[in-house]
Protein backbone atom coordinates (compact mmCIF):
# COMPACT_ATOMS: atom_id res chain seq x y z
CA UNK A 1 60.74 -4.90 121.69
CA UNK A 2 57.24 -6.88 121.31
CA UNK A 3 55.34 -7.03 117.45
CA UNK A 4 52.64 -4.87 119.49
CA UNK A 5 55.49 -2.17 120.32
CA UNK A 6 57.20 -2.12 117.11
CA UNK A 7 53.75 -1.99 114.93
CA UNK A 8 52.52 1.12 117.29
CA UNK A 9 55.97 2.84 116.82
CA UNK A 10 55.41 2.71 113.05
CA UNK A 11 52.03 3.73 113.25
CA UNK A 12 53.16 6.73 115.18
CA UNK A 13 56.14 7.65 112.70
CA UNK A 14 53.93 7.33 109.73
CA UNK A 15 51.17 9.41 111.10
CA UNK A 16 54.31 12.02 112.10
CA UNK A 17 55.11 12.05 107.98
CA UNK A 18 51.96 12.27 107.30
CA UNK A 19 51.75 15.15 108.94
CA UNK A 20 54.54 16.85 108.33
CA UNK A 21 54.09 16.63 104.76
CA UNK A 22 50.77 18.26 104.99
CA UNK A 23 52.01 20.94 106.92
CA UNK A 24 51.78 24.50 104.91
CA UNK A 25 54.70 25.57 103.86
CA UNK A 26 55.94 28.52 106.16
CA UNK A 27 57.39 30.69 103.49
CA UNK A 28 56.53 31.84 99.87
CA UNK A 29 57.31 33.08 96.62
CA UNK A 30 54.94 34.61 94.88
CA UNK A 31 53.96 36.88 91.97
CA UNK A 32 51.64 37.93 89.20
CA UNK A 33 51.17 37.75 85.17
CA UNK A 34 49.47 40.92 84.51
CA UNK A 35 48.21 42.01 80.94
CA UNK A 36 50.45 44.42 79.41
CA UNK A 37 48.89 47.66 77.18
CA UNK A 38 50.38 47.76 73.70
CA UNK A 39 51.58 51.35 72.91
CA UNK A 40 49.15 50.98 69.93
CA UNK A 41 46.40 51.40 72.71
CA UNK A 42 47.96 54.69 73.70
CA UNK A 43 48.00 56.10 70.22
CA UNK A 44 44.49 55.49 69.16
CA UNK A 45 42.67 58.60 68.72
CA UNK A 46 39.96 59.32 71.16
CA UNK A 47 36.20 59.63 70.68
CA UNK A 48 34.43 62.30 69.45
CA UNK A 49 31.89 63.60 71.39
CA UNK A 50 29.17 62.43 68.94
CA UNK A 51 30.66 58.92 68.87
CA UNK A 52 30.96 58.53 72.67
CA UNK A 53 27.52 59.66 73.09
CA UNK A 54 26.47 56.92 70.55
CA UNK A 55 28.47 54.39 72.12
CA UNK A 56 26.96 54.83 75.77
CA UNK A 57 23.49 55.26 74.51
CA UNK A 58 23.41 51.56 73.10
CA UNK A 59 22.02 49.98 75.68
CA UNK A 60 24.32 47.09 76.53
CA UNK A 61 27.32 48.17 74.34
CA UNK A 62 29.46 49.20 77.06
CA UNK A 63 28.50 46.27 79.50
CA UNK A 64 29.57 43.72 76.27
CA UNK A 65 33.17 45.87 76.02
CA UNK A 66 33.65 45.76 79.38
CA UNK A 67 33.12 41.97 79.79
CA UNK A 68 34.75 41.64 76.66
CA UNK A 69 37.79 42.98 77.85
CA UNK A 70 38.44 41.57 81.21
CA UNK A 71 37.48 38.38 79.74
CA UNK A 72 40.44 38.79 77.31
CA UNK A 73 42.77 39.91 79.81
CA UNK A 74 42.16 37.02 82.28
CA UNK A 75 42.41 34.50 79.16
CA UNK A 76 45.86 35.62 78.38
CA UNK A 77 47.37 35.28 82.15
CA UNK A 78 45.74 32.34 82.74
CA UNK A 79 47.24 28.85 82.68
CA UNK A 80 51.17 29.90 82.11
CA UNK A 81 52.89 27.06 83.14
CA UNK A 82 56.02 28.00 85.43
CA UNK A 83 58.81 25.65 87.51
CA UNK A 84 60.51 26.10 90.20
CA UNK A 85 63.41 23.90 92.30
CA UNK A 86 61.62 20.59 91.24
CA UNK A 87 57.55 21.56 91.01
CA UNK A 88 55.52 23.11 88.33
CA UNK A 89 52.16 25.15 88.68
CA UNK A 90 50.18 27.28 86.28
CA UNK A 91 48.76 30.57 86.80
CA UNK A 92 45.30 30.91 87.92
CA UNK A 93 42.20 33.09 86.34
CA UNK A 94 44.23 36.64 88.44
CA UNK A 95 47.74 35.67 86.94
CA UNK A 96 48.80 34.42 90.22
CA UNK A 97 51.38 32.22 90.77
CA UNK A 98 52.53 30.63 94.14
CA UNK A 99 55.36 28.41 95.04
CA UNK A 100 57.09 27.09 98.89
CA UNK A 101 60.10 29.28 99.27
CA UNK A 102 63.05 26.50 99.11
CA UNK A 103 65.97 29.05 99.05
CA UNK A 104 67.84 30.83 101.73
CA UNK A 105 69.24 33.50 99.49
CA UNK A 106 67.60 36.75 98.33
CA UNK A 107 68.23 36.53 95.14
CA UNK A 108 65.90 34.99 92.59
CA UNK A 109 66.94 33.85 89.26
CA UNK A 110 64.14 34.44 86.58
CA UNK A 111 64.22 32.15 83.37
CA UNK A 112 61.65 33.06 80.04
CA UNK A 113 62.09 30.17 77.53
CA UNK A 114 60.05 27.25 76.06
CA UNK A 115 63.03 25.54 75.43
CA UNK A 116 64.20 23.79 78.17
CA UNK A 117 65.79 20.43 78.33
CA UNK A 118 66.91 18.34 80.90
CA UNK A 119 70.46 16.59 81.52
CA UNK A 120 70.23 13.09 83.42
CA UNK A 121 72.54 12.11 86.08
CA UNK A 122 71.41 8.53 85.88
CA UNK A 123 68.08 6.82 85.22
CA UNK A 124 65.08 9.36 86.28
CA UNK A 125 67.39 11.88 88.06
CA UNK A 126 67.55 14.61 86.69
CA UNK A 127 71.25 16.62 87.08
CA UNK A 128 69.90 20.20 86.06
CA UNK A 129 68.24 21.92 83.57
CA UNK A 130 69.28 23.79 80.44
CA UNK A 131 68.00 25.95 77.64
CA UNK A 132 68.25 24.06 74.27
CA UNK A 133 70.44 24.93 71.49
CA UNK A 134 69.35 27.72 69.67
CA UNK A 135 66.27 28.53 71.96
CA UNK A 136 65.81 32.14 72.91
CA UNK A 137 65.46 32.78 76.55
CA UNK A 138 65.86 35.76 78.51
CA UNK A 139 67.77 35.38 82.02
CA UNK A 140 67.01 38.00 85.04
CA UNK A 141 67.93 38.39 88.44
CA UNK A 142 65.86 39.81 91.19
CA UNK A 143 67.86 40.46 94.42
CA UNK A 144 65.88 42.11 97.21
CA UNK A 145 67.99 44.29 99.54
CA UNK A 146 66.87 46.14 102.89
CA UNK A 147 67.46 50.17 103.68
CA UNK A 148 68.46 50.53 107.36
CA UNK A 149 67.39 53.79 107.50
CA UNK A 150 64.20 54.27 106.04
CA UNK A 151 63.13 50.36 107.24
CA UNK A 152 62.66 49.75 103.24
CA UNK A 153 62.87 46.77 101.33
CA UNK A 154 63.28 46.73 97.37
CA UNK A 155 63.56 44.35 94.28
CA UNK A 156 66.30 45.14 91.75
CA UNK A 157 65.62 43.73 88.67
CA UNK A 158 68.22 42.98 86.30
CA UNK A 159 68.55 41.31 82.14
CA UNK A 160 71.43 39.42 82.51
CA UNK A 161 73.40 37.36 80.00
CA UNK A 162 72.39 33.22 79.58
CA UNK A 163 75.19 31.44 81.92
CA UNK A 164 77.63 29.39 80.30
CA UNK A 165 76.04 26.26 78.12
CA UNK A 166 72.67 27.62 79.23
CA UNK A 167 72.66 26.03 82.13
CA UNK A 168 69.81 26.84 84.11
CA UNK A 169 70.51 27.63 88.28
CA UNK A 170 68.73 24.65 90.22
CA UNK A 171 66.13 27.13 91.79
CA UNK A 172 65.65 29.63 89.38
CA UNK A 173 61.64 30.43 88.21
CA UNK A 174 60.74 29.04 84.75
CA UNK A 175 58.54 30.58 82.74
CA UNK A 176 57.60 28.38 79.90
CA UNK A 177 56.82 31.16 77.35
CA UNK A 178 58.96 32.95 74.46
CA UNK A 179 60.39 36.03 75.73
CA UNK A 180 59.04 38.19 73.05
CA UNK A 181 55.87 37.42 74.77
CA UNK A 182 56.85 38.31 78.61
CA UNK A 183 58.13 41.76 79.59
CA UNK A 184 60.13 41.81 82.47
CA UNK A 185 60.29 45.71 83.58
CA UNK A 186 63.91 46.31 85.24
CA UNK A 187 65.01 48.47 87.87
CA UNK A 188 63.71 49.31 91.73
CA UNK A 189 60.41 48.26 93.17
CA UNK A 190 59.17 48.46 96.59
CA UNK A 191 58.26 45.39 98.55
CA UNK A 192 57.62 43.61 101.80
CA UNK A 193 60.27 42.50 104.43
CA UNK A 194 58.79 39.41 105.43
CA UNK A 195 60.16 36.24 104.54
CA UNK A 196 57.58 35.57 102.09
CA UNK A 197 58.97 36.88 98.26
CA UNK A 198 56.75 38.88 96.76
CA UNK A 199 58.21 39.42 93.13
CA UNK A 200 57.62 42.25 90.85
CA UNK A 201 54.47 41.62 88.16
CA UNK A 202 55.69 40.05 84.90
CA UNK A 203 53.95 41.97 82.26
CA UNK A 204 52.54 39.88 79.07
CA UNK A 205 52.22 41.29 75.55
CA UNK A 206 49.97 38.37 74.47
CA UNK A 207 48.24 35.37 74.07
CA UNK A 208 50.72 32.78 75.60
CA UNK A 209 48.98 29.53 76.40
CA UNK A 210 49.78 28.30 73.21
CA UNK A 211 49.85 24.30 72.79
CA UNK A 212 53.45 25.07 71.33
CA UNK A 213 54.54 26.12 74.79
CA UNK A 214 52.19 23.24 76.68
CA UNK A 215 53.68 21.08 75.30
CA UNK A 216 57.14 21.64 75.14
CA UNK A 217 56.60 21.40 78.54
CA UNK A 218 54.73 18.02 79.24
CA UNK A 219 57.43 15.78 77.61
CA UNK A 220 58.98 16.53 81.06
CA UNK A 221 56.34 17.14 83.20
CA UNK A 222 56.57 14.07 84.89
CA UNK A 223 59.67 15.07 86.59
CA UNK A 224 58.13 17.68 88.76
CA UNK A 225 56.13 17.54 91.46
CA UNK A 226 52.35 19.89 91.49
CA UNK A 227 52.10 22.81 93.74
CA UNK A 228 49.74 21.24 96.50
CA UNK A 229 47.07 23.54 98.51
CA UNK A 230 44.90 23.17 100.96
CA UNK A 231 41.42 25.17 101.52
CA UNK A 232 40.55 26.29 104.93
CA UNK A 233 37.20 27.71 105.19
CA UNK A 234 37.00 31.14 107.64
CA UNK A 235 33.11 32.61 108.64
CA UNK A 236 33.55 34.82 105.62
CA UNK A 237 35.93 33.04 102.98
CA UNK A 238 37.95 30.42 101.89
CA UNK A 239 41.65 30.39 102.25
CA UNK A 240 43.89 28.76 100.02
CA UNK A 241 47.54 27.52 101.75
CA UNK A 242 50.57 26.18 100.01
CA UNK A 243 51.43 22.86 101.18
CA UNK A 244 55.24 21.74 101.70
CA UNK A 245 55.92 18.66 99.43
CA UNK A 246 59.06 18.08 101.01
C-alpha cells in the first residue's frame, strides 16, 4: 500500500471515531431532584381572613413570595453533583439529571453518601468504588418490571442494606449528598417502557450544595469523565442530546 493510501485510510478511520464518539447516545437514564415540603409546612396554621386580605392588598407582596419561593426551591436542586459507571454531572436549575444508559439490566442501584473513596488497581485505574469508614450512606435498588396484562411498566423502590465492605456496584448512581438530606420514597411507581430509564423523583429536605459535599467530591473528580451534550436548534426550540463518551 502507497504513503497516499495509507494516510487517506487514516484520515477516513479517524473521521469514523470522530464520529462515532459524537454520536448521541441512544439510551438514557434519567431523573429529577425535586424540593421536598417539611411537615412543619403542613402544620402551620392558616390565614385569617383579615390577614390574607392584608397580605394580597400589598401591592407586590405576593409577587416577592412567589419569586421568593421558587427561587429557593430551584437553589436547593440545583448543582447536586451525581456519578454514574465512570462520569459525573450536576443537576441543572429543574433538578434534572441525565446520564447514557451503559447497563443492560433493569435494575438500578442508587447510592446517597459524601463519602466515597476509591480503591486503585494500579496507577490511575481505578478498581471500584467504596463508601468510607464510618460514612453514612443509604443504598436502594430500583428494579423496573413489565405487567403483561395491563401493558404496564413500574419502578419498585427498595432501602437496602450497604453490601459487604461498602463496596459500591460499578454502575450504581451516586449521589454526593448526606442521606439525611435526600428522601428516597419506596414502593411502586408508574413509568415508561421504553428503553430510556426514567427513575422515580428523589425528594430533598434541604440545602445540599454545600462546599462540604463539593468537595469531597473534587479530590476525585478527575477520574470521571463530564456528561457531554449537544444543542440542536428546531423552528421553535433548542434541544439538548446526551452524547456517548464511549
Amino acid at each position: 500500500m502507497s504513503n497516499s493510501r495509507l494516510i487517506v485510510l487514516c484520515f477516513f478511520l479517524f473521521l469514523q471515531n470522530m464520529l462515532t464518539a459524537a454520536n448521541p447516545a441512544p439510551h438514557i437514564i434519567e431523573f429529577f431532584f425535586k424540593p421536598k415540603i417539611q411537615d412543619s409546612a403542613l402544620t402551620t396554621p392558616a390565614h385569617t381572613q383579615e390577614s390574607l386580605n392584608q397580605f394580597l392588598s400589598t401591592p407586590g407582596k405576593m409577587n416577592r413570595a412567589l419569586l421568593r419561593k421558587q427561587l429557593e426551591s430551584s437553589h436547593i436542586i440545583q448543582g447536586i453533583y451525581v456519578l454514574y459507571s465512570g462520569l459525573v454531572t450536576h443537576s441543572d436549575a429543574n433538578g434534572q439529571v441525565t446520564f447514557p444508559r451503559r447497563q443492560v439490566e433493569e435494575t438500578v442501584t442508587l447510592v446517597v453518601t459524601n463519602g466515597i473513596v476509591p480503591v486503585f488497581l494500579f496507577g490511575n485505574t481505578i478498581h471500584h468504588l467504596e463508601v468510607r469508614e464510618n460514612a453514612p450512606a443509604d443504598f436502594y435498588t430500583l428494579t423496573r418490571t413489565h405487567d403483561e396484562k395491563s401493558k404496564q411498566s413500574t419502578w419498585n423502590v427498595t432501602k437496602i442494606q450497604p453490601p459487604a465492605k461498602n463496596k459500591i456496584p460499578d454502575q450504581a448512581i451516586i449521589i454526593i449528598a448526606k442521606p439525611k438530606q435526600i428522601d428516597m420514597m419506596e414502593g411502586i411507581s408508574i413509568t415508561g417502557s421504553s428503553a430510556n430509564f426514567i427513575l422515580p423523583d428523589v425528594y430533598v429536605k434541604g440545602e445540599i450544595t454545600l462546599p462540604t459535599n463539593v468537595l469531597s467530591l473534587l479530590k476525585y473528580n478527575k477520574f470521571f469523565s463530564p456528561v457531554l451534550k449537544s444543542f440542536v436548534y428546531t423552528p421553535d426550540r433548542y434541544a439538548s442530546q446526551i452524547i456517548n463518551s464511549l
